[in-house]
N, C-alpha and C. Protein backbone atom coordinates (compact mmCIF):
# COMPACT_ATOMS: atom_id res chain seq x y z
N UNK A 1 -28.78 -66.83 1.80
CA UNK A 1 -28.94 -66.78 3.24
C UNK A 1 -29.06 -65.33 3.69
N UNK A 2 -29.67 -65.29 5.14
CA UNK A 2 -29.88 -63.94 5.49
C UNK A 2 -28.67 -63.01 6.10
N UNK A 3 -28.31 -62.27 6.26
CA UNK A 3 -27.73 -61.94 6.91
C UNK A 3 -28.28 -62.04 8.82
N UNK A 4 -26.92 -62.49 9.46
CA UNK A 4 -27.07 -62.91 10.98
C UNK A 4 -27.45 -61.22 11.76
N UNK A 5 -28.33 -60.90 12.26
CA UNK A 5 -28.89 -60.29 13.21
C UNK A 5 -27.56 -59.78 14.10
N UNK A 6 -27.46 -58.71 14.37
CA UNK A 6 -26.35 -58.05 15.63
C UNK A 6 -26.44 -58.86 17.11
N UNK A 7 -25.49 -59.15 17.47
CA UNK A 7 -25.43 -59.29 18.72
C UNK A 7 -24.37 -58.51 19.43
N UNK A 8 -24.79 -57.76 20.55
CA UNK A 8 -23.71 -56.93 21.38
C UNK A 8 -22.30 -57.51 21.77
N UNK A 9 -22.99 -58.47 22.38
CA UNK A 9 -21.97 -59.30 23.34
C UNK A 9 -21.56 -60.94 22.68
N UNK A 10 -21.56 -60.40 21.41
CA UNK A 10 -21.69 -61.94 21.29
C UNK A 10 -21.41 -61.22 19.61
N UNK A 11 -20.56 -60.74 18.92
CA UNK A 11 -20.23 -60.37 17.54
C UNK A 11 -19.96 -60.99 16.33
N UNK A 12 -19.89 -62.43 16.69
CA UNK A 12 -19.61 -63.29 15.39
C UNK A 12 -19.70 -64.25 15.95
N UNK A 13 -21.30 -64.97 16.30
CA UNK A 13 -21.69 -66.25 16.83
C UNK A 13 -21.26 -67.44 15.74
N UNK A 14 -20.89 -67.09 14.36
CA UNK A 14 -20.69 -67.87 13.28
C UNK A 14 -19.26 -68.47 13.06
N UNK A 15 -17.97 -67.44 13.58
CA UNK A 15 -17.23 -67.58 13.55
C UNK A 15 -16.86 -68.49 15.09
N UNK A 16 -17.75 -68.45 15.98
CA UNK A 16 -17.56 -69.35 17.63
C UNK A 16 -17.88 -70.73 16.96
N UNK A 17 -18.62 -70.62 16.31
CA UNK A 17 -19.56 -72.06 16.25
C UNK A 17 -20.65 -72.22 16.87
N UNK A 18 -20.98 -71.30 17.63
CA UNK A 18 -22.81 -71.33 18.14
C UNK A 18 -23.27 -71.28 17.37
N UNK A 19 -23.38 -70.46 16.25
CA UNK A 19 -24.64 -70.73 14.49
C UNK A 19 -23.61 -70.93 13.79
N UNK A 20 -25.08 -72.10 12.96
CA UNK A 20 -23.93 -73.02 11.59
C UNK A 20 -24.96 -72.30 10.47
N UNK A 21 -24.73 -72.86 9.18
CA UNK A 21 -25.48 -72.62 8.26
C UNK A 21 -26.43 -73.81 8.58
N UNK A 22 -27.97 -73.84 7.78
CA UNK A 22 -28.98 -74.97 8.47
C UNK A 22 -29.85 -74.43 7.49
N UNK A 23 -30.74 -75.81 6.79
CA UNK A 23 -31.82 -75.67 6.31
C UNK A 23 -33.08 -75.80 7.50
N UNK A 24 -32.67 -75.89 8.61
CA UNK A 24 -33.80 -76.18 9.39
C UNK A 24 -34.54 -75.46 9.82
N UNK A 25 -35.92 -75.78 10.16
CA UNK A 25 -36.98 -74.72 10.99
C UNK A 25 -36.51 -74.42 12.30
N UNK A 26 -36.92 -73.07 12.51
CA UNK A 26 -36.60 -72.34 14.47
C UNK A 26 -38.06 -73.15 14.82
N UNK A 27 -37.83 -73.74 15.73
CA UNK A 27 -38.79 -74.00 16.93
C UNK A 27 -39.25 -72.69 17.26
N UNK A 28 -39.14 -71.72 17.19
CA UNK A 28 -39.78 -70.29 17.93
C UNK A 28 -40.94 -69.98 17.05
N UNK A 29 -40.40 -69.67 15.66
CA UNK A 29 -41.04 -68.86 14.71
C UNK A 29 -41.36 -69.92 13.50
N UNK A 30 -40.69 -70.69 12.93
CA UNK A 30 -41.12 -72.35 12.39
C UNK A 30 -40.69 -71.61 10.99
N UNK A 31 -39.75 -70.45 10.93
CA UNK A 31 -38.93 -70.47 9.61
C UNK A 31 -37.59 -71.27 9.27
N UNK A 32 -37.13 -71.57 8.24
CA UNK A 32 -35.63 -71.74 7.85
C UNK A 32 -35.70 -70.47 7.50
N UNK A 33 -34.54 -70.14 8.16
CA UNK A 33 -33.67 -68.80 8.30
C UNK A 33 -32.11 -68.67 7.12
N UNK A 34 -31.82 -70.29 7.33
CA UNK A 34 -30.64 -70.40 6.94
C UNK A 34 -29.65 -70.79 7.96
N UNK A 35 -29.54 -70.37 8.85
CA UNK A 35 -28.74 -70.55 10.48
C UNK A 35 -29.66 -71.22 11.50
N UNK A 36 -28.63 -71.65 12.19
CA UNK A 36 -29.42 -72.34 13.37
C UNK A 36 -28.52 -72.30 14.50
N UNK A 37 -28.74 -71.48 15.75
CA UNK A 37 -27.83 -71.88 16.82
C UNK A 37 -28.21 -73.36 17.80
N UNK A 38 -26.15 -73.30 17.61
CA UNK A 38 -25.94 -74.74 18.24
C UNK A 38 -25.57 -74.52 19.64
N UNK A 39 -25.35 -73.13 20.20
CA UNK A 39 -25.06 -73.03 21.58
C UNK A 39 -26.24 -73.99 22.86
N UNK A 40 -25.54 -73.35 24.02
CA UNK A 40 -26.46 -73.68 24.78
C UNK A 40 -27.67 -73.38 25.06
N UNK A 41 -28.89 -74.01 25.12
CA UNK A 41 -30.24 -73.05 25.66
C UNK A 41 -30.77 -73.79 26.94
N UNK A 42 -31.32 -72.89 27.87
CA UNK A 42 -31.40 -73.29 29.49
C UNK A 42 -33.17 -73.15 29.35
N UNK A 43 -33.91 -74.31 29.57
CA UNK A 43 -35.31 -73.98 29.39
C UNK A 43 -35.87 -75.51 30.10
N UNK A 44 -37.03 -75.57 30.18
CA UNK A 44 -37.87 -76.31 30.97
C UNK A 44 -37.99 -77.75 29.58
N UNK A 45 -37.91 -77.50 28.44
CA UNK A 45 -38.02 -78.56 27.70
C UNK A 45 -37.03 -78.44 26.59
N UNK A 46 -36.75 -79.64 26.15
CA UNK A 46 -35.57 -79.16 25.26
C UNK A 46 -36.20 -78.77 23.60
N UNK A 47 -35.03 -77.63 23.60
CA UNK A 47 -35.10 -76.95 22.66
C UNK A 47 -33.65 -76.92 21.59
N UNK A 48 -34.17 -77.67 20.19
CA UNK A 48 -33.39 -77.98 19.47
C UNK A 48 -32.34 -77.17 18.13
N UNK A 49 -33.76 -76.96 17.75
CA UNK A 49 -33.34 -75.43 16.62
C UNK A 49 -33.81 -74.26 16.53
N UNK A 50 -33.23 -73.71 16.71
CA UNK A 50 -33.31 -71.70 17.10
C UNK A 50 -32.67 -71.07 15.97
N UNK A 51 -33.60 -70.56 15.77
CA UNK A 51 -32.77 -69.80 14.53
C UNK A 51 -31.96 -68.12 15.23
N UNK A 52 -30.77 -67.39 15.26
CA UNK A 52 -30.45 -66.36 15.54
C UNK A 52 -31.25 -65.07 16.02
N UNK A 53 -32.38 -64.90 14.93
CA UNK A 53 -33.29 -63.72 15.01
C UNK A 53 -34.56 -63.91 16.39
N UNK A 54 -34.74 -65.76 16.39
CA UNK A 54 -35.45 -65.30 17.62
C UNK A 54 -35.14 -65.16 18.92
N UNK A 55 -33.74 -65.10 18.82
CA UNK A 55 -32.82 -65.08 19.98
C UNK A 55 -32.30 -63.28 20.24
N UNK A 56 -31.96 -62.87 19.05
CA UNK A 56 -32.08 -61.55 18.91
C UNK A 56 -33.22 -60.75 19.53
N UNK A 57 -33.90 -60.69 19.10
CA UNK A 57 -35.53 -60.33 19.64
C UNK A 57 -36.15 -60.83 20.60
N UNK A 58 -35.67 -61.62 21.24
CA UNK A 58 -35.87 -61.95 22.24
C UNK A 58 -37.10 -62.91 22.27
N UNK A 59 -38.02 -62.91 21.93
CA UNK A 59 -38.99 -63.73 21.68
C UNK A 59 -38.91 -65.47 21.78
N UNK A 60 -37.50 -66.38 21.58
CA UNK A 60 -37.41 -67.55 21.89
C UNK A 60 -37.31 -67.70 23.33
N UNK A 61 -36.54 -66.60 24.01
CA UNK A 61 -36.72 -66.53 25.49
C UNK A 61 -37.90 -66.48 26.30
N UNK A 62 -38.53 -65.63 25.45
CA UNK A 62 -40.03 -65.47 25.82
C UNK A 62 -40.97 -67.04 25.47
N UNK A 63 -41.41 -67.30 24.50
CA UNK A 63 -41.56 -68.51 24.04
C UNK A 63 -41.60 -69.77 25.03
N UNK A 64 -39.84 -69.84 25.58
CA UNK A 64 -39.81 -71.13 25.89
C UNK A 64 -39.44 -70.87 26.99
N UNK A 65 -39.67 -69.73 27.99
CA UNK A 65 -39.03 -69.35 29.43
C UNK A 65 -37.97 -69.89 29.62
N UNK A 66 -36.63 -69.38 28.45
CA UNK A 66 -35.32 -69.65 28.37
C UNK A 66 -34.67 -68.61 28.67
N UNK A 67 -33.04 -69.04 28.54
CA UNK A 67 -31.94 -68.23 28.37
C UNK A 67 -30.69 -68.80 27.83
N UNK A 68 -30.15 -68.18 27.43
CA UNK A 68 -28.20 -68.86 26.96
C UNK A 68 -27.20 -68.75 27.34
N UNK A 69 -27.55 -67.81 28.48
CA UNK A 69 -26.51 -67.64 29.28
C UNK A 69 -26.31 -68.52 30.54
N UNK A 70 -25.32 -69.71 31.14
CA UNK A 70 -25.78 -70.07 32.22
C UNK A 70 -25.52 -69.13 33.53
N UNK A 71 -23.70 -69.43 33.39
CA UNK A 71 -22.89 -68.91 34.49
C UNK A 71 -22.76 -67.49 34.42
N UNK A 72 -23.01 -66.44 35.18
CA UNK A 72 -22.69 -65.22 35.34
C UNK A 72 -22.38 -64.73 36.26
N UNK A 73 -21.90 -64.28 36.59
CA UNK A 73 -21.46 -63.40 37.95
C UNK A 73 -21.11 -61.79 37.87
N UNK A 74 -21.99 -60.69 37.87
CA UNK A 74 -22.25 -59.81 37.47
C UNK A 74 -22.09 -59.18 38.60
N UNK A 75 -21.11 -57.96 38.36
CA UNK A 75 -20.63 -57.18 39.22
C UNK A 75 -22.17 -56.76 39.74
N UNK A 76 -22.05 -55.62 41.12
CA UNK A 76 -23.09 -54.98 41.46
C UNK A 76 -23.64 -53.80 40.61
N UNK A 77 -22.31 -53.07 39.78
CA UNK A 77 -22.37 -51.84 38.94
C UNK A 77 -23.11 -52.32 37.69
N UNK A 78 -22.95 -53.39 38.01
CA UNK A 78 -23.81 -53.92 35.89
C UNK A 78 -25.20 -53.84 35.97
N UNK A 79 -25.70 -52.90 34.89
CA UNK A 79 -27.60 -52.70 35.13
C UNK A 79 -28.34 -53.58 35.27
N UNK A 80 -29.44 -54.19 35.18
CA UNK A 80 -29.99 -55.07 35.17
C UNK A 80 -30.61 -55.29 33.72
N UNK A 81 -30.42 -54.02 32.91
CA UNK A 81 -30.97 -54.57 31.76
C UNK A 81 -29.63 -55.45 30.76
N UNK A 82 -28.20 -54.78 31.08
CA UNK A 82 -27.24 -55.81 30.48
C UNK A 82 -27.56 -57.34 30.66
N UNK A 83 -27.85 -57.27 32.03
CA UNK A 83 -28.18 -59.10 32.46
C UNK A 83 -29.18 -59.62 31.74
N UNK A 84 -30.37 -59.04 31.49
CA UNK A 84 -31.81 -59.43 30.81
C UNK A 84 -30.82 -59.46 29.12
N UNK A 85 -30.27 -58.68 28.72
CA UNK A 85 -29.97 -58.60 27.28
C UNK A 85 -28.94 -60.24 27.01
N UNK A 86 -28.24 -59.80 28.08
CA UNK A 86 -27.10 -61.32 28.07
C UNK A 86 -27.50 -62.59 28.02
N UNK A 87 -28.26 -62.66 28.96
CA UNK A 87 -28.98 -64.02 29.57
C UNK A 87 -30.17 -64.34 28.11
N UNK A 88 -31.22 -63.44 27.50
CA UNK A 88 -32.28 -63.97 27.11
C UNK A 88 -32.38 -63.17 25.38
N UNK A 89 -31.35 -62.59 25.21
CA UNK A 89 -31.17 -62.21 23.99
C UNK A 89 -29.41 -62.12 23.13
N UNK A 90 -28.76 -63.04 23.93
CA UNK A 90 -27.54 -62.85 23.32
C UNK A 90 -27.04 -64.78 23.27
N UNK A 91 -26.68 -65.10 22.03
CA UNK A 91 -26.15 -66.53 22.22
C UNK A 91 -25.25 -67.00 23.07
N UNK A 92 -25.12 -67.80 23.74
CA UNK A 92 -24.20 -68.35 24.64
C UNK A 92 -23.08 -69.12 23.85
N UNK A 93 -21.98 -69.98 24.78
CA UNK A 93 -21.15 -70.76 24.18
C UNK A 93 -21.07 -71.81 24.82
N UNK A 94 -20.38 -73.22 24.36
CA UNK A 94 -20.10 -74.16 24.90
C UNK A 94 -19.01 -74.09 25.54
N UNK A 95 -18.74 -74.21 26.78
CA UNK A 95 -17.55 -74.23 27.35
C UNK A 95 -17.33 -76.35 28.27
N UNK A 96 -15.86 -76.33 28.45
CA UNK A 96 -15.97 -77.59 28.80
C UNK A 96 -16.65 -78.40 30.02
N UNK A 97 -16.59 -77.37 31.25
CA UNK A 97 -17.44 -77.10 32.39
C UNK A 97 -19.02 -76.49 32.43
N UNK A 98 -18.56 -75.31 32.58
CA UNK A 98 -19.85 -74.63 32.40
C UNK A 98 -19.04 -72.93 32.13
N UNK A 99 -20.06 -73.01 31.21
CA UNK A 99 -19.41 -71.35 30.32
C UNK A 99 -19.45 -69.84 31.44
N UNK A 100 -18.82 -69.07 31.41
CA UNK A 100 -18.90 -68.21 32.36
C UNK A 100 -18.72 -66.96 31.60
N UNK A 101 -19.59 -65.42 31.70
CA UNK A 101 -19.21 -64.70 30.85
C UNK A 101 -18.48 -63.48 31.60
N UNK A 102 -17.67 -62.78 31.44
CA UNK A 102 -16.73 -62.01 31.91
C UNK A 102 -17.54 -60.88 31.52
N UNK A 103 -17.25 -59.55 32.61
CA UNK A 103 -17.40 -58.16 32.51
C UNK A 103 -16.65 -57.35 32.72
N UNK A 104 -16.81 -56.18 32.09
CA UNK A 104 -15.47 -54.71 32.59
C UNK A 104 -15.96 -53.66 32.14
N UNK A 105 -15.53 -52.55 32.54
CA UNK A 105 -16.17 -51.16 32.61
C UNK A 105 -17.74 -51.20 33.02
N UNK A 106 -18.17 -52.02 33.95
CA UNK A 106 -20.09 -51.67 34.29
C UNK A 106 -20.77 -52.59 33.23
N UNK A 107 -20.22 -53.40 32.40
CA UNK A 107 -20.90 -53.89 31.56
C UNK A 107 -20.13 -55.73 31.17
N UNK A 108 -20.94 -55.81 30.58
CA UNK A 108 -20.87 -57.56 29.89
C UNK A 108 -20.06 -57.03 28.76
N UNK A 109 -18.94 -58.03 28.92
CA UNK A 109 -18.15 -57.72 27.42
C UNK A 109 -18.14 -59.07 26.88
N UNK A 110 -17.60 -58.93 25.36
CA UNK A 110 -17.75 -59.41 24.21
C UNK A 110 -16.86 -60.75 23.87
N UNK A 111 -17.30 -61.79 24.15
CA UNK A 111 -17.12 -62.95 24.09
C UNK A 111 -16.52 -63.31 22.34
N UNK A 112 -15.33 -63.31 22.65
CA UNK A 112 -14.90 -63.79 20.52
C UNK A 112 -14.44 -65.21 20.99
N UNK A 113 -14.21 -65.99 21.31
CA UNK A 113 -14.10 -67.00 21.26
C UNK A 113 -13.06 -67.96 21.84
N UNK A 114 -12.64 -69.23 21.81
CA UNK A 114 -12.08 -70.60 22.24
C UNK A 114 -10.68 -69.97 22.03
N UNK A 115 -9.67 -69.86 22.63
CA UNK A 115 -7.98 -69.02 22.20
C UNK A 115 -7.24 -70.60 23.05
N UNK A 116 -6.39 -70.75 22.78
CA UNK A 116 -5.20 -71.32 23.35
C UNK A 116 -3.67 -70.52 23.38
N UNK A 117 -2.92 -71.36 23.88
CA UNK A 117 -1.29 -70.69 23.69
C UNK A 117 -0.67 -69.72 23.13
N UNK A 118 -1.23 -70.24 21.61
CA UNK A 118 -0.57 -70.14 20.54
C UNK A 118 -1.79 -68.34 20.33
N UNK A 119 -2.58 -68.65 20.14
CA UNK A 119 -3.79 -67.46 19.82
C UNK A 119 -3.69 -66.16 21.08
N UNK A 120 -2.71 -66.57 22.32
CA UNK A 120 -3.28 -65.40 23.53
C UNK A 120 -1.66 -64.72 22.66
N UNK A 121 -0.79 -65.51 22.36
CA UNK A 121 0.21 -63.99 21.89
C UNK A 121 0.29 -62.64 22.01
N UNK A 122 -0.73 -62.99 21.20
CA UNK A 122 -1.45 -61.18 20.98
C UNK A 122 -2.12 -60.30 21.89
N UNK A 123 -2.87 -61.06 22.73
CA UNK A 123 -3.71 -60.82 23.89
C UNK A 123 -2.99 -60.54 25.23
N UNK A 124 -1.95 -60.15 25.72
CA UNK A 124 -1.02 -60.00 26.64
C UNK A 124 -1.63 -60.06 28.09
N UNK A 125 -2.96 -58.84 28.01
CA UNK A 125 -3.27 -59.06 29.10
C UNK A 125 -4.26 -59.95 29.29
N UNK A 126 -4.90 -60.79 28.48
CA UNK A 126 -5.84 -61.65 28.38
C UNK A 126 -5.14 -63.22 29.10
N UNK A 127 -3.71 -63.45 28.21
CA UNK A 127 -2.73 -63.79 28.88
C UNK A 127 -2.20 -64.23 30.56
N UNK A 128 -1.95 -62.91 31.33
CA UNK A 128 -1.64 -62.53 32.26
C UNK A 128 -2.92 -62.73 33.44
N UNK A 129 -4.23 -62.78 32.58
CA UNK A 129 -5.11 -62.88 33.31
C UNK A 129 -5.39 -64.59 33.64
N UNK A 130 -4.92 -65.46 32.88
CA UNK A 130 -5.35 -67.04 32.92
C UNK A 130 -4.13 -66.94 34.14
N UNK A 131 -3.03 -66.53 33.90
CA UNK A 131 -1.77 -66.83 34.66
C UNK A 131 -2.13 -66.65 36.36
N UNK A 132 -2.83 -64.99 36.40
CA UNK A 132 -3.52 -65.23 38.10
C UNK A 132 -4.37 -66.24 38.22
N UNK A 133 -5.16 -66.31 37.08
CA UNK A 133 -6.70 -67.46 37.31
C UNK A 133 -5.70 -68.61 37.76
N UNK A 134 -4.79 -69.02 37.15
CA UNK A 134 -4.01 -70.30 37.31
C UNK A 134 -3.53 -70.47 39.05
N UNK A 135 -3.09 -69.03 39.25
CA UNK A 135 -2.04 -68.66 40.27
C UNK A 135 -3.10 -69.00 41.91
N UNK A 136 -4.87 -68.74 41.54
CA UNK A 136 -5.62 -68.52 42.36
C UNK A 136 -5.97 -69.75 43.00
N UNK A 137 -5.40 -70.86 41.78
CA UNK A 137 -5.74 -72.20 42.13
C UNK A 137 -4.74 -73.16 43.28
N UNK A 138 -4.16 -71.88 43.55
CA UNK A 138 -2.92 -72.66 44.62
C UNK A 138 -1.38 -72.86 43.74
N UNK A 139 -1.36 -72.81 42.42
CA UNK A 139 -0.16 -73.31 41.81
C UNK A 139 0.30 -72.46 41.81
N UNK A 140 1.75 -72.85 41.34
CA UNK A 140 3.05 -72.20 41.36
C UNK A 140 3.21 -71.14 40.68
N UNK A 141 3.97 -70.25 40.38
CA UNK A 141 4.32 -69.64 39.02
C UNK A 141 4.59 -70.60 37.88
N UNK A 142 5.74 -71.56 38.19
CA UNK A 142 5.90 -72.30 36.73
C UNK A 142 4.32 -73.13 36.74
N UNK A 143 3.97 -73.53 37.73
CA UNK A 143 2.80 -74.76 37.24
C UNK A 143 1.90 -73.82 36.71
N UNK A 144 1.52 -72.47 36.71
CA UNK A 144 0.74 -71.58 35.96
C UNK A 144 0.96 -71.22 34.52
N UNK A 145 2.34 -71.12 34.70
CA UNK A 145 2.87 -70.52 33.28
C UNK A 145 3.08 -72.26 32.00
N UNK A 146 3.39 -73.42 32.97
CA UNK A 146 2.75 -74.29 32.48
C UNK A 146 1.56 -74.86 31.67
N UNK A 147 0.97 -74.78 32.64
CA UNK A 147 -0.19 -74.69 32.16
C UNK A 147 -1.31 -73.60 30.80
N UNK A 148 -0.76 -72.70 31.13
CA UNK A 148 -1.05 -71.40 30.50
C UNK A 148 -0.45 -71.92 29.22
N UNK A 149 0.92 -71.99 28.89
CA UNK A 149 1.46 -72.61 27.82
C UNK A 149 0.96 -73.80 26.88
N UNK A 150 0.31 -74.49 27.79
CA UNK A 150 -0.84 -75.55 27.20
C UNK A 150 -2.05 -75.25 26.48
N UNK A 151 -2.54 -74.57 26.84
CA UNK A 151 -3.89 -74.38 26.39
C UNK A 151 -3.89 -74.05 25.17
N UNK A 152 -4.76 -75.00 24.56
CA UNK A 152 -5.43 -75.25 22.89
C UNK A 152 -7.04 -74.73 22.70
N UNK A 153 -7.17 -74.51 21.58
CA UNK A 153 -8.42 -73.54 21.46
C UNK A 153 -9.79 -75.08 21.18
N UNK A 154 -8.89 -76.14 20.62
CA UNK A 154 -10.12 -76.94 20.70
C UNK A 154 -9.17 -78.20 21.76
N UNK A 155 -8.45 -77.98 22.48
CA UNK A 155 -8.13 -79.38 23.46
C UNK A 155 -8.80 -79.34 24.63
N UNK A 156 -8.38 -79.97 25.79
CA UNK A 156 -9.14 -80.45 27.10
C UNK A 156 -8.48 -79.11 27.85
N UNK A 157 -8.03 -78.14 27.91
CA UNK A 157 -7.49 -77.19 28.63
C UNK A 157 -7.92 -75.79 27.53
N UNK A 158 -8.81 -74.89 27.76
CA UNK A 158 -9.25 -73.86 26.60
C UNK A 158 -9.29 -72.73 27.48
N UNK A 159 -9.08 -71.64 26.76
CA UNK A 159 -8.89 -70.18 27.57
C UNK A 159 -10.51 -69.68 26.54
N UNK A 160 -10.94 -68.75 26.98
CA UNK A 160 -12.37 -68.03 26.46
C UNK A 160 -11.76 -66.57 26.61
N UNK A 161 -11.60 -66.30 25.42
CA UNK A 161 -11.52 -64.79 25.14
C UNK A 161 -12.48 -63.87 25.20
N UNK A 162 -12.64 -62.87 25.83
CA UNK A 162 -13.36 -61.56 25.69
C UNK A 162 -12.76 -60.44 25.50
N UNK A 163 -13.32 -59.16 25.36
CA UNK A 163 -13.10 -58.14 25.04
C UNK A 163 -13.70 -57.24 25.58
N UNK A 164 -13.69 -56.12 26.28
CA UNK A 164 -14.68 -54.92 26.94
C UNK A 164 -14.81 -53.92 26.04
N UNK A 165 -15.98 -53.94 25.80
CA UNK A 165 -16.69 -52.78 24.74
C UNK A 165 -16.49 -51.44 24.76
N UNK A 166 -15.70 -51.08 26.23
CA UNK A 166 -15.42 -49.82 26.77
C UNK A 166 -14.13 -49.16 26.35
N UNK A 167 -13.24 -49.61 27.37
CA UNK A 167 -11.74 -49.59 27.56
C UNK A 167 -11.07 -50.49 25.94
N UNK A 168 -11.65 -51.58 25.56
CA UNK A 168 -10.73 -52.64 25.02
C UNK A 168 -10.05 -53.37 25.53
N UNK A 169 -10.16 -53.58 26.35
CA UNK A 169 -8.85 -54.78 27.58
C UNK A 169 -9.82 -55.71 27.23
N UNK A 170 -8.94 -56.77 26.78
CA UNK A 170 -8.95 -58.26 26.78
C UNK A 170 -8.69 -58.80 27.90
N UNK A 171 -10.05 -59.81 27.88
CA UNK A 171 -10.63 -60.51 29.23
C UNK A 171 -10.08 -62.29 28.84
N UNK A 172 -9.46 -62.93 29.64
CA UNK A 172 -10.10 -64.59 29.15
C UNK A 172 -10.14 -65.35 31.10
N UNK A 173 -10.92 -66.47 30.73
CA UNK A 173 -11.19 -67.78 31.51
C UNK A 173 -10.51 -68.69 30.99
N UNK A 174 -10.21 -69.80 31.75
CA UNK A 174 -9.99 -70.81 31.16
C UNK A 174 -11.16 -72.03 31.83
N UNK A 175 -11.00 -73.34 31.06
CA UNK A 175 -11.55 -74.72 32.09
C UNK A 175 -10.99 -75.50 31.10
N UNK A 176 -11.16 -76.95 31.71
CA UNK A 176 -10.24 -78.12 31.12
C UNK A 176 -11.89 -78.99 31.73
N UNK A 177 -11.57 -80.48 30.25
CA UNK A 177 -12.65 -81.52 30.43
C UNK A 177 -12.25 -82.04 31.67
């Protein structure tokens, strides 16, 4: 197999589960690559197998007047070419709602993956950040810290880890099915 193509914002699509290993052809370019992303793709017809590289290069975006990114909400300070890179050259993820990608320092940061409870330990302020997200929703402190305490990396309640490419401060979201 090939080695997987760089992605900025998106560093180990293999380890998320957006690309699996795959004997299958990319719809873009009509190679087996070896990989195939399983993320989301946003396009006018559906599009099944993508191989990494034409997502890299941008060219499946081009192709199929797609993107993988849905939800964004991009500060005013973020360039416009981060957004073009995010949206039409970087893999997306499945989230249980609809996926949303977090930014810090002027830029799109780095999406590692599905965390629960047990996985934010380490992440303190990644942590602290579901706890306001929780707090914004009207709940309590305990019904936050509740909740927060719940969250499983593959159950109906999931936190989405990021990372800022800048600073290093750990970013997360959460959503529930």
């Amino acid at each position: 197999m090939n080695a997987l193509p760089t992605f900025r914002y998106h560093p180990d699509p293999l380890t998320t589960g957006e690309v699996e290993p795959s004997d299958s052809r990319c719809e873009s370019c009509g190679l087996a690559r070896g990989y195939t992303y399983t993320g989301p793709t946003y396009a006018s017809e559906e599009i099944e197998r993508l191989c990494p590289w034409c997502i890299a290069d941008g060219s499946a975006a081009v192709r199929f007047e797609a993107w993988f990114i849905e939800a964004y909400d991009a500060p005013d300070d973020v360039p416009p070419a981060v957004v073009a890179e995010l949206l039409t050259r970087t893999p997306g993820f499945k989230a249980w709602q609809q996926e949303t990608w977090l930014f810090h320092c002027r830029d799109a940061a780095a999406f590692l993956g599905r965390v629960g409870h047990n996985e934010l330990r380490v992440y303190p302020e990644a942590r602290e950040m579901l706890l306001r997200e929780a707090r914004s929703f009207g709940w309590s402190a305990e019904e936050s810290e509740y909740y927060v305490r719940h969250l499983d990396a593959d159950g109906d309640a999931t936190g989405y880890l990021f990372r800022c490419l800048h600073c290093g401060t750990y970013l997360a979201y959460s959503d529930m099915s």
